[in-house]
N, C-alpha and C. Protein backbone atom coordinates (compact mmCIF):
# COMPACT_ATOMS: atom_id res chain seq x y z
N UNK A 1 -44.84 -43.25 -40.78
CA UNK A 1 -45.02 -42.14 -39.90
C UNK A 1 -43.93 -42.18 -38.85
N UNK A 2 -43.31 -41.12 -38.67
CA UNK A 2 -42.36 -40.32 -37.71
C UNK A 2 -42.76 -40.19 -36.31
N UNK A 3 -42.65 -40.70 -35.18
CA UNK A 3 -43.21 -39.78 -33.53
C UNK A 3 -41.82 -39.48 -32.82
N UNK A 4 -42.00 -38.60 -32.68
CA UNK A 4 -40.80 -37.73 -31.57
C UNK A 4 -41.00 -37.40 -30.38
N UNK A 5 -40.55 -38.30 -29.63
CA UNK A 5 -40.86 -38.05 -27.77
C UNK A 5 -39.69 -37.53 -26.98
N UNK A 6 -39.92 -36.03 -26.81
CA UNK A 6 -38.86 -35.68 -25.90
C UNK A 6 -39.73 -35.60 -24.54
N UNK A 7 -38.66 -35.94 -23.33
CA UNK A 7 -38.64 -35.71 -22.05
C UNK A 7 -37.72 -35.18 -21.60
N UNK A 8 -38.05 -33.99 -20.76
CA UNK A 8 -36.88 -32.88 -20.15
C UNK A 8 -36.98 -33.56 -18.34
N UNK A 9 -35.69 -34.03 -18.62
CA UNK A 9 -35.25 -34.76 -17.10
C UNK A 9 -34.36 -33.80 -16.65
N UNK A 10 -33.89 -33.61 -15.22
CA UNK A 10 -33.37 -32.54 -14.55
C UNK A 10 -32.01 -32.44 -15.41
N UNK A 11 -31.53 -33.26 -15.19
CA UNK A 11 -29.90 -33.44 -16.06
C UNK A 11 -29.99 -32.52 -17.64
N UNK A 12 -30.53 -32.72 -18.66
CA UNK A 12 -30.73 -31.97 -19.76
C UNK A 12 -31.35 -30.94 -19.66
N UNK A 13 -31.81 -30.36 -18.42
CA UNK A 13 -32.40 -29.42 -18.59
C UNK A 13 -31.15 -28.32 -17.91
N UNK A 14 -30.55 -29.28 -16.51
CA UNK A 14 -29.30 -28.02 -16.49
C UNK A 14 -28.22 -27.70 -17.38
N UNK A 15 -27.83 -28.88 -18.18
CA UNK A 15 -26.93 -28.84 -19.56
C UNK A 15 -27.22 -27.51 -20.33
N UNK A 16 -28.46 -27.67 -20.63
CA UNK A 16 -29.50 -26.20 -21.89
C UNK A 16 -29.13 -25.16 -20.86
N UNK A 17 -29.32 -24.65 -19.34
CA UNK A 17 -29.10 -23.60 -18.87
C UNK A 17 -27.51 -23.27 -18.95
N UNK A 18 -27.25 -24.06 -18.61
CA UNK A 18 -25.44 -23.94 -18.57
C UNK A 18 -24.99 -23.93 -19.95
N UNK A 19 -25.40 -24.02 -20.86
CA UNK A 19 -25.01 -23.47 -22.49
C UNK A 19 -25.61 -22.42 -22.48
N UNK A 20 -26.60 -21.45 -22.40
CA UNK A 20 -27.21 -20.26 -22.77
C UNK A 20 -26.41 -19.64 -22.12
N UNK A 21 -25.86 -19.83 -20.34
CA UNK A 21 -25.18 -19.04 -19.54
C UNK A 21 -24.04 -18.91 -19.79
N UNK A 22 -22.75 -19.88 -20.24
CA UNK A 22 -22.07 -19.29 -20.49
C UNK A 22 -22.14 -18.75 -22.49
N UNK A 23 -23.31 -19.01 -23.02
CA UNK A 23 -23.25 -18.33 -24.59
C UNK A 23 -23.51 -16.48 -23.67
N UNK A 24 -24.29 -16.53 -23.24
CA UNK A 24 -24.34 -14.86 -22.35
C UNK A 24 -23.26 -14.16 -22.20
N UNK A 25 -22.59 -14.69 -21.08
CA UNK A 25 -21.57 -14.46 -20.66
C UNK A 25 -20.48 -14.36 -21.67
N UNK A 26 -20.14 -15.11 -22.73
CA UNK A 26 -19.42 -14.87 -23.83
C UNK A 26 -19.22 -13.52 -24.64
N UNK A 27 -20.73 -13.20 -24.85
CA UNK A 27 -21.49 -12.42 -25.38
C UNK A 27 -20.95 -10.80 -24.64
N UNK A 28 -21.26 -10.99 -23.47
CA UNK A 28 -21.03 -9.85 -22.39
C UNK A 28 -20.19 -9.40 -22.58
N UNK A 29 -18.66 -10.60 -22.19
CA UNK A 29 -17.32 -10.14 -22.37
C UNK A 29 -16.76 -10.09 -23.93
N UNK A 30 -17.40 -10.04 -24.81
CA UNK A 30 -17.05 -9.78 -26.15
C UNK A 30 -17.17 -7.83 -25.99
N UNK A 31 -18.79 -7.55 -25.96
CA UNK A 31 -19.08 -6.10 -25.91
C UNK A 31 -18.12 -5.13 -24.71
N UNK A 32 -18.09 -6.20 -23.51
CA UNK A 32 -16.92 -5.25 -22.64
C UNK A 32 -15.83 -5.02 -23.04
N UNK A 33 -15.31 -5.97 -23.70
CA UNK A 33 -13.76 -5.31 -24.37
C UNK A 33 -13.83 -4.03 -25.55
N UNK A 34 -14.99 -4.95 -26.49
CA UNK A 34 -15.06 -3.82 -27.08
C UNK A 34 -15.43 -2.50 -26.99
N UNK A 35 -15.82 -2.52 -25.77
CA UNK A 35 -16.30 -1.09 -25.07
C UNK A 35 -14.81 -0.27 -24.42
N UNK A 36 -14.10 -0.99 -23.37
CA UNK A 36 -12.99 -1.04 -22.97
C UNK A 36 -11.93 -0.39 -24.50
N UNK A 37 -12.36 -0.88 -25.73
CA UNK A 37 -11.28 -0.81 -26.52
C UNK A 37 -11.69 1.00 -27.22
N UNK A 38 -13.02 1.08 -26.99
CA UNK A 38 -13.70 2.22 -27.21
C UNK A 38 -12.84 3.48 -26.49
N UNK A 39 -13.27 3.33 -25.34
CA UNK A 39 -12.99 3.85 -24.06
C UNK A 39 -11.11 4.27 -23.94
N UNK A 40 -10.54 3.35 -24.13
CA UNK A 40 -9.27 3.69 -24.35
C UNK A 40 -8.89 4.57 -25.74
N UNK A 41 -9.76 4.36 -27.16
CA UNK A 41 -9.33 5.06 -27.95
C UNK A 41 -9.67 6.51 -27.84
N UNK A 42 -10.53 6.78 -27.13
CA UNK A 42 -11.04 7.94 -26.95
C UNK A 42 -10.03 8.51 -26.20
N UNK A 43 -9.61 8.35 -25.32
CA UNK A 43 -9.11 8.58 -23.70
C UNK A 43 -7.41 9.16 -24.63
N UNK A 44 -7.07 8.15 -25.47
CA UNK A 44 -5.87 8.65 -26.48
C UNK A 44 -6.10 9.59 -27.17
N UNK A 45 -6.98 9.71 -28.06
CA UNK A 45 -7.24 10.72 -28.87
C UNK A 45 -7.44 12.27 -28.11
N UNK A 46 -8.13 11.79 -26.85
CA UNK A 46 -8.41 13.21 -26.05
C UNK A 46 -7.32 13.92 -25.72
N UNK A 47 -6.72 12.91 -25.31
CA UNK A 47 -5.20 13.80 -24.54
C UNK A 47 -4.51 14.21 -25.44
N UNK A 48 -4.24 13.70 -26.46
CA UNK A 48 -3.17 13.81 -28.05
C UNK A 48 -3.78 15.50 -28.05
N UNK A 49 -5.03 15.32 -28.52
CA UNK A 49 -5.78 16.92 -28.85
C UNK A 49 -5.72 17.77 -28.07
N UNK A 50 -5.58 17.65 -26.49
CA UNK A 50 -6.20 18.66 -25.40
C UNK A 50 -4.34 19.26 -25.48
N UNK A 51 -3.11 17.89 -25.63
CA UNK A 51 -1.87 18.08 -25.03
C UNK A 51 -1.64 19.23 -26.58
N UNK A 52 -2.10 19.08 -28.13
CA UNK A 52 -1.42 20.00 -28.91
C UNK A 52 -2.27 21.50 -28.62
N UNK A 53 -3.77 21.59 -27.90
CA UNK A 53 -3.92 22.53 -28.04
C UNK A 53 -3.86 23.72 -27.15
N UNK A 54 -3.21 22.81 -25.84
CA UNK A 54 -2.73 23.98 -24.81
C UNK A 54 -1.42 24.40 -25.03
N UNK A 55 -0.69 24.41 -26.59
CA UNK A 55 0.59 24.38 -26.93
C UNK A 55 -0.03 25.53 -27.95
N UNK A 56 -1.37 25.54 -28.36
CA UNK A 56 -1.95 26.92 -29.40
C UNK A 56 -1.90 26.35 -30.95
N UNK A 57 -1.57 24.87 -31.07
CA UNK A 57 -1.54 24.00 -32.28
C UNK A 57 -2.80 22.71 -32.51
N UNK A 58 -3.68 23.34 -33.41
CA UNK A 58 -4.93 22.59 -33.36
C UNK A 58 -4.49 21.31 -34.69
N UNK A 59 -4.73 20.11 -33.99
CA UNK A 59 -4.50 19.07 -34.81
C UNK A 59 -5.42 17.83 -34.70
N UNK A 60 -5.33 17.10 -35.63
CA UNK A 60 -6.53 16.00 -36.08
C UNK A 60 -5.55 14.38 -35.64
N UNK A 61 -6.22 14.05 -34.83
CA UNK A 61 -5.62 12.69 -33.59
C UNK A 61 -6.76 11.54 -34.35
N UNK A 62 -6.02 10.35 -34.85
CA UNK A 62 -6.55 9.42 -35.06
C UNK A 62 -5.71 7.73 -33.98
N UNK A 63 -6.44 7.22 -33.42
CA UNK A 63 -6.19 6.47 -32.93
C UNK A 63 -6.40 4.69 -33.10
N UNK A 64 -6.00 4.19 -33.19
CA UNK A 64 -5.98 2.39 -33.10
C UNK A 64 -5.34 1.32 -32.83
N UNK A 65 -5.46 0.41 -32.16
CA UNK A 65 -5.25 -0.55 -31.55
C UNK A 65 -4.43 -1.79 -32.85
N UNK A 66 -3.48 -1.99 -32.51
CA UNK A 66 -2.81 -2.90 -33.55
C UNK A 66 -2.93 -4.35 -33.19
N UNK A 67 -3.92 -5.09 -34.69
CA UNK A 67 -4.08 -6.69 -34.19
C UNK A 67 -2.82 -7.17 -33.44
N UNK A 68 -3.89 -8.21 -32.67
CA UNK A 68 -3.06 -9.40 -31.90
C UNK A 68 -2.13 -8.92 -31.17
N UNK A 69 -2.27 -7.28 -30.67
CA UNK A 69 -1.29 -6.96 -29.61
C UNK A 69 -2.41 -5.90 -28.62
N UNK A 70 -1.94 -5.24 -27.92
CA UNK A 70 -2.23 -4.77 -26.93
C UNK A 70 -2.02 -3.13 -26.79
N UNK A 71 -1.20 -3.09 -27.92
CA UNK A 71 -0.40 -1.52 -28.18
C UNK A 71 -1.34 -0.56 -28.86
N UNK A 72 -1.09 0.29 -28.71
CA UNK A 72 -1.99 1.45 -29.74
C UNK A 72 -0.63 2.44 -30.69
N UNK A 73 -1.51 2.71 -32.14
CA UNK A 73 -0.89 3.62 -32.84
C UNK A 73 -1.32 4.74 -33.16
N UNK A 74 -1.10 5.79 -32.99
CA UNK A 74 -1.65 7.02 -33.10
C UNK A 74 -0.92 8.02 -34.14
N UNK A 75 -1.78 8.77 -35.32
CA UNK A 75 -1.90 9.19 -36.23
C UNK A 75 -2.16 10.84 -35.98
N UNK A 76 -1.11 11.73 -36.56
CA UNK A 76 -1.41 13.14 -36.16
C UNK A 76 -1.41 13.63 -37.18
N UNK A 77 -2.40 14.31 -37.51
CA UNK A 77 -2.20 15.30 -38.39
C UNK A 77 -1.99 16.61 -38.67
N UNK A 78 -1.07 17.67 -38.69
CA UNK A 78 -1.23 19.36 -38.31
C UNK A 78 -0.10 19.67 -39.54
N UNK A 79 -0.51 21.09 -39.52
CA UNK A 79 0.09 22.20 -40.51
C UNK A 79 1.55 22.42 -40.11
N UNK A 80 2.31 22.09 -40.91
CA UNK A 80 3.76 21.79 -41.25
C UNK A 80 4.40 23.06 -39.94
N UNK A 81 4.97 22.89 -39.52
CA UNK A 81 5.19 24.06 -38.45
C UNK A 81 6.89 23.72 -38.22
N UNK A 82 7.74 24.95 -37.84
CA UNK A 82 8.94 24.57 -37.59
C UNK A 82 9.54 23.85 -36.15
N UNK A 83 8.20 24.08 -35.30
CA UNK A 83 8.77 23.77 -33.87
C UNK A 83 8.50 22.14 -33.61
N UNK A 84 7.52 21.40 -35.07
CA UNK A 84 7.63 19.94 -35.11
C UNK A 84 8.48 19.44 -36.06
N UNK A 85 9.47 19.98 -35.91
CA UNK A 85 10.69 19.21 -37.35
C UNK A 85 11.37 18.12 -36.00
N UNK A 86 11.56 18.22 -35.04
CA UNK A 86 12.31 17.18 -34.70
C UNK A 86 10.92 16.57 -33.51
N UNK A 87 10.41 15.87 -34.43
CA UNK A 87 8.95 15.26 -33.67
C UNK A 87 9.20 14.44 -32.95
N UNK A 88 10.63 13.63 -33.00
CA UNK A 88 10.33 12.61 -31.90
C UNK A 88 11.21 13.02 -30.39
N UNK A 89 11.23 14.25 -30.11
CA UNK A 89 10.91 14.54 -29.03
C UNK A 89 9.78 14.63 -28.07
N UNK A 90 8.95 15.23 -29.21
CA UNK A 90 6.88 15.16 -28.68
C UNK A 90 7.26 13.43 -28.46
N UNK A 91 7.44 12.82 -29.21
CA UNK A 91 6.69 11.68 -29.20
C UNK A 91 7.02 10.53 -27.96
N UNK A 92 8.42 11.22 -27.82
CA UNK A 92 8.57 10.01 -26.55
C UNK A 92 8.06 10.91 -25.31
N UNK A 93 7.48 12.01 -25.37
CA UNK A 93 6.88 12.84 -24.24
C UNK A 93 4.98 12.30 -23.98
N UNK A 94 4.85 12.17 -25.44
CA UNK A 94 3.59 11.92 -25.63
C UNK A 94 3.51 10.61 -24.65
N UNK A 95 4.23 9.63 -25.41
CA UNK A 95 4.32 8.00 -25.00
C UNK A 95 4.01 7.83 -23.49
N UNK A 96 5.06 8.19 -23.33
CA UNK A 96 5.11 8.54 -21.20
C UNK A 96 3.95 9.41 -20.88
N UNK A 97 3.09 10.22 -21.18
CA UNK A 97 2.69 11.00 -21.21
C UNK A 97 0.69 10.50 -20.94
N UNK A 98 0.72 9.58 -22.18
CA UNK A 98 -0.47 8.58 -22.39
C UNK A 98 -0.20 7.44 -21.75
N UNK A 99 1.08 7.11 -21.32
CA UNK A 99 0.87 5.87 -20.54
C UNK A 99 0.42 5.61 -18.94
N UNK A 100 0.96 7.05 -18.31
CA UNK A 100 0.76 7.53 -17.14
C UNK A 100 -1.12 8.14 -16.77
N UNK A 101 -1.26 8.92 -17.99
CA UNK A 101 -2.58 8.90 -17.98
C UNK A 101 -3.78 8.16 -18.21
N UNK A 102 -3.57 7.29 -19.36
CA UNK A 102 -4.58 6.04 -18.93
C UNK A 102 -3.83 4.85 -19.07
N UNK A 103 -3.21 4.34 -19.71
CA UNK A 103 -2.43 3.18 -18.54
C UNK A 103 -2.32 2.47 -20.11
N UNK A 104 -2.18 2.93 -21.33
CA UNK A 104 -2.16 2.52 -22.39
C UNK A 104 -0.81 2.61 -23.09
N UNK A 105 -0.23 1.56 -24.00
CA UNK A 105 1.07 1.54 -24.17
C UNK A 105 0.70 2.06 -25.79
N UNK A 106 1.17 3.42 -26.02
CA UNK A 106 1.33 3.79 -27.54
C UNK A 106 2.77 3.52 -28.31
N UNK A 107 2.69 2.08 -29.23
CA UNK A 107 3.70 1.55 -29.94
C UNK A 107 4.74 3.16 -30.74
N UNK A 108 3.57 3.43 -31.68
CA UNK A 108 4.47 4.20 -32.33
C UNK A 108 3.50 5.58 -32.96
N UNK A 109 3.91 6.43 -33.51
CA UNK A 109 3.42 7.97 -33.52
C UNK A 109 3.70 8.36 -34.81
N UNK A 110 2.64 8.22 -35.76
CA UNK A 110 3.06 8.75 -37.10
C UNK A 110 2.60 10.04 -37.25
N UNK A 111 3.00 11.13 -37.97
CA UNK A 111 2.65 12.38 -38.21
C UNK A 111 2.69 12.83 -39.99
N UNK A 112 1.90 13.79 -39.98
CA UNK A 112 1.52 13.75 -41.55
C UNK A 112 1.15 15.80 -41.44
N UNK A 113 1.94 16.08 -42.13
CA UNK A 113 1.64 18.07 -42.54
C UNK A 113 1.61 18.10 -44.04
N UNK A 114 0.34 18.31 -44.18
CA UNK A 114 -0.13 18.30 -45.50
C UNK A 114 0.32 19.61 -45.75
N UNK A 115 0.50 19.69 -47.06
CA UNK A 115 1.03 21.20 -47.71
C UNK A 115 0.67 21.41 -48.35
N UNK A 116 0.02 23.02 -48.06
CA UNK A 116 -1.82 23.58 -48.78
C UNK A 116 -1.00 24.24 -49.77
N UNK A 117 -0.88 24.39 -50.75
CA UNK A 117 -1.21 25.14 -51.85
C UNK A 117 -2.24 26.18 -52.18
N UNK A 118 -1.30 27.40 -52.62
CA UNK A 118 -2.44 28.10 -53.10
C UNK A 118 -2.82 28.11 -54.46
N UNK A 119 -4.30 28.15 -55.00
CA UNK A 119 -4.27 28.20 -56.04
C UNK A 119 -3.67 29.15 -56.81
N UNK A 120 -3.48 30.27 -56.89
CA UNK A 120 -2.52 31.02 -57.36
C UNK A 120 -1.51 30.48 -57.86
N UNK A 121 -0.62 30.45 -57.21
CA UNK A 121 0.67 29.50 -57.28
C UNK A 121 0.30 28.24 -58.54
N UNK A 122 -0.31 27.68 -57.99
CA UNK A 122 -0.49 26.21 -58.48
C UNK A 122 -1.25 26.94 -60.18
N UNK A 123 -1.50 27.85 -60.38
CA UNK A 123 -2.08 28.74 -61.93
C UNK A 123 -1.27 29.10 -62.97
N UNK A 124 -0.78 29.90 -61.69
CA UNK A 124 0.55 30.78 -62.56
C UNK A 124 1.72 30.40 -61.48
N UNK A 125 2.07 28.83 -62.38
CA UNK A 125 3.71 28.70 -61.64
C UNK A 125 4.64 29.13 -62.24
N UNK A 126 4.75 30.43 -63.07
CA UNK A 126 5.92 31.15 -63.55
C UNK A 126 5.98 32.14 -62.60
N UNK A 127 5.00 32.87 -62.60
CA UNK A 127 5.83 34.28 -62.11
C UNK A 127 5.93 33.85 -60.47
N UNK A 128 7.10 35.17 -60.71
CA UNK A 128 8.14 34.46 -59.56
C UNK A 128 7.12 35.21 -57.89
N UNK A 129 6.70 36.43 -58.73
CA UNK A 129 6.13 37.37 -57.40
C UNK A 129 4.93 36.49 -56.29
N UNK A 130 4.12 35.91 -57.56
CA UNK A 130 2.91 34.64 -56.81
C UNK A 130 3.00 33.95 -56.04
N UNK A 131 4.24 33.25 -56.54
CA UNK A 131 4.52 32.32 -55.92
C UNK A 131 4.88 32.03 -54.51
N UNK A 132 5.22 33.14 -54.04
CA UNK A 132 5.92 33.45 -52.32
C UNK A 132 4.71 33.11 -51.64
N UNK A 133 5.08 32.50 -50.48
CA UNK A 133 3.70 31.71 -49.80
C UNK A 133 4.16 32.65 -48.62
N UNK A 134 2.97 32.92 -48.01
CA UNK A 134 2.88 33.92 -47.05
C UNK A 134 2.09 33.13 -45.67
N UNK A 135 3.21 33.04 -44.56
CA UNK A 135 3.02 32.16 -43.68
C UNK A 135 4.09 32.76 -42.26
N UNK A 136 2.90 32.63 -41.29
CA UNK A 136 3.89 33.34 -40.01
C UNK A 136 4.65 32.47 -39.47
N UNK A 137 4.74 30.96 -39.89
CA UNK A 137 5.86 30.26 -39.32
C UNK A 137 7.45 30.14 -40.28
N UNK A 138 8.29 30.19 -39.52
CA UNK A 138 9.86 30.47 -40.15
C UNK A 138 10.18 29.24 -41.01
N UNK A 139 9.22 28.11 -40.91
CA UNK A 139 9.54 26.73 -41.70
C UNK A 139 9.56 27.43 -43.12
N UNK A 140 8.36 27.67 -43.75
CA UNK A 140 7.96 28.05 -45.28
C UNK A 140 8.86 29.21 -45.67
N UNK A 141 9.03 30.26 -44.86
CA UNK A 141 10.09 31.34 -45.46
C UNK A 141 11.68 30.78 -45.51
N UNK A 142 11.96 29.78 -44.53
CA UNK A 142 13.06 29.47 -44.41
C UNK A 142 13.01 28.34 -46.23
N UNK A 143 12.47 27.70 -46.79
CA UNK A 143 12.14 26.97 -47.22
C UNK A 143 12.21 27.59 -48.54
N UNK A 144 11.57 28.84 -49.35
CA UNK A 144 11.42 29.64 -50.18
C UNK A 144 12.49 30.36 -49.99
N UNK A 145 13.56 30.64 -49.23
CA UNK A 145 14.70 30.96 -49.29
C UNK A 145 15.75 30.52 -49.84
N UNK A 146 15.71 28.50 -49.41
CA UNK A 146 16.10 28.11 -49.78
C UNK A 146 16.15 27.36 -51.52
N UNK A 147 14.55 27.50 -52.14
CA UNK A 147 15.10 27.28 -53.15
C UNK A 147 15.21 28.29 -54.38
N UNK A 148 15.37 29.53 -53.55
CA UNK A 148 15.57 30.74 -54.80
C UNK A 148 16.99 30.55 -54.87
N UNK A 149 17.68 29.54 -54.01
CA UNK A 149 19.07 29.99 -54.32
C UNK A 149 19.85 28.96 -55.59
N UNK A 150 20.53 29.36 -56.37
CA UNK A 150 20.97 29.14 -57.70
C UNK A 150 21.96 27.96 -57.52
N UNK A 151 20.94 27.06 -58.39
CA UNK A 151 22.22 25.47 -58.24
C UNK A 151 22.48 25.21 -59.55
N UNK A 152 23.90 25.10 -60.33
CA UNK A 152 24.27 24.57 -61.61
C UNK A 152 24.35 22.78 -61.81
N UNK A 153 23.71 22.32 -62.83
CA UNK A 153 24.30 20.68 -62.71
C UNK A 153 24.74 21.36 -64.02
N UNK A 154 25.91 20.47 -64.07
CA UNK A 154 26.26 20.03 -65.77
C UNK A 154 27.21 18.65 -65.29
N UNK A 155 27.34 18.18 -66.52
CA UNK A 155 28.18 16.99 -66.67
C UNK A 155 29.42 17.23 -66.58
N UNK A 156 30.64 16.45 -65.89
CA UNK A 156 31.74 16.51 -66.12
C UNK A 156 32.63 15.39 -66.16
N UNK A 157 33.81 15.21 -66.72
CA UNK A 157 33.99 13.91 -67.17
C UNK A 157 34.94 13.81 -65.77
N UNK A 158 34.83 11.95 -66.31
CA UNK A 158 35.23 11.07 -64.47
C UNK A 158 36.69 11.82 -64.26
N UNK A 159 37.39 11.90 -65.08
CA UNK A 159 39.12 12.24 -64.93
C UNK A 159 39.03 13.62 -63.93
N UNK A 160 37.89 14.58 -64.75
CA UNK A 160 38.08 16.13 -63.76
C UNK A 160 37.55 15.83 -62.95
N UNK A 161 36.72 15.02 -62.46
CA UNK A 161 36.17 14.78 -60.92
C UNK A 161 36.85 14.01 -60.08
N UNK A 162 38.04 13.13 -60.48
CA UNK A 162 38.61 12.24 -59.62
C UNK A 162 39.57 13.47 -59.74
N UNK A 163 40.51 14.15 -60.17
CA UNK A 163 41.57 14.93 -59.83
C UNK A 163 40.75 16.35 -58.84
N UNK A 164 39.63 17.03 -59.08
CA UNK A 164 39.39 17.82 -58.11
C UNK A 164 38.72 17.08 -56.78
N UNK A 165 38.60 15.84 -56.71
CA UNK A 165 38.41 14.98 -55.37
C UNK A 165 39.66 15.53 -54.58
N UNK A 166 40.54 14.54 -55.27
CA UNK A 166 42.23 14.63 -55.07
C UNK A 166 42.86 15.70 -54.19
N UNK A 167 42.48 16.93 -55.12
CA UNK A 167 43.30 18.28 -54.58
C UNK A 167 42.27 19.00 -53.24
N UNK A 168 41.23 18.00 -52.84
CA UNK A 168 40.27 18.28 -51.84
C UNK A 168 41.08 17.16 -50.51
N UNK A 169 41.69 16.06 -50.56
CA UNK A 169 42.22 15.50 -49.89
C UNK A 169 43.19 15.80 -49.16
N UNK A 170 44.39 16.14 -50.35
CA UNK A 170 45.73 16.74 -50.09
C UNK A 170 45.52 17.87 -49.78
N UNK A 171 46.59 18.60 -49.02
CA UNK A 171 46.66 20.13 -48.66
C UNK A 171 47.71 20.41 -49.86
């Protein structure tokens, strides 16, 4: 037979409080960051959305925090438009922009313009009339302009391509 005699003397008994207190406290500051980490992704995402849509451009803001650093990356998504072809102007506006407003350093700014198809088109990809995508931004017309226009490949041998190099050099 087994007997087990514990006695709780002052000493082991503050040891047991002082392990639960700081396991608490551990505990606490685990959920505060992750609240904190909450709180900041939101705070990014808000401004990303509020800054494209007082511009009249509704877009889909995904936000996250990149392991083992401190930085955030943010993910945009919107309809191919001509006035975002040179995006990284937004983006170093954005950067400064979110850093001043909540105090968060955004590493880097990826963007993504999905390109809708119509079914039409995508049915009957011969005829030529269907096919014209009908869109009030100048990107897509500029775009369908460009590939109605007529390109020849054929082969030509190395000799006629190094002599019409040539007579492109010389005057």
């Amino acid at each position: 037979m087994f007997t087990l005699t514990v006695s709780l003397d002052s000493v082991a008994l503050y040891i047991v409080a002082a392990d639960v207190i700081a396991l608490l406290s551990y505990i606490l500051f685990v959920f505060n960051q992750k609240r904190n980490l909450e709180k900041s992704i939101k705070k990014i995402t808000d401004f990303v959305t509020e800054y494209f849509l007082n511009t009249g451009v509704e877009v889909q803001v995904t936000s996250f925090r990149v392991p083992q650093s401190k930085h955030f990356v943010t993910l945009i998504e919107s309809a191919p438009l001509k006035r975002f072809r040179f995006s990284n102007v937004l983006e170093s506006n954005l950067v400064t922009h979110i850093f001043n407003i909540s105090g968060n350093v955004v590493e880097k700014i990826y963007w993504r313009f999905p390109v809708q198809f119509q079914n039409e088109a995508l049915l009957d990809g011969v005829d030529e009339e269907k096919n014209i995508i009908k869109s009030d931004d100048e990107y897509f017309s500029e775009m369908h302009n460009l590939t109605k226009a007529e390109y020849s490949v054929s082969e030509v041998p190395w000799a006629e391509y190094e002599n019409s190099q040539k007579s492109k050099v010389t005057p």
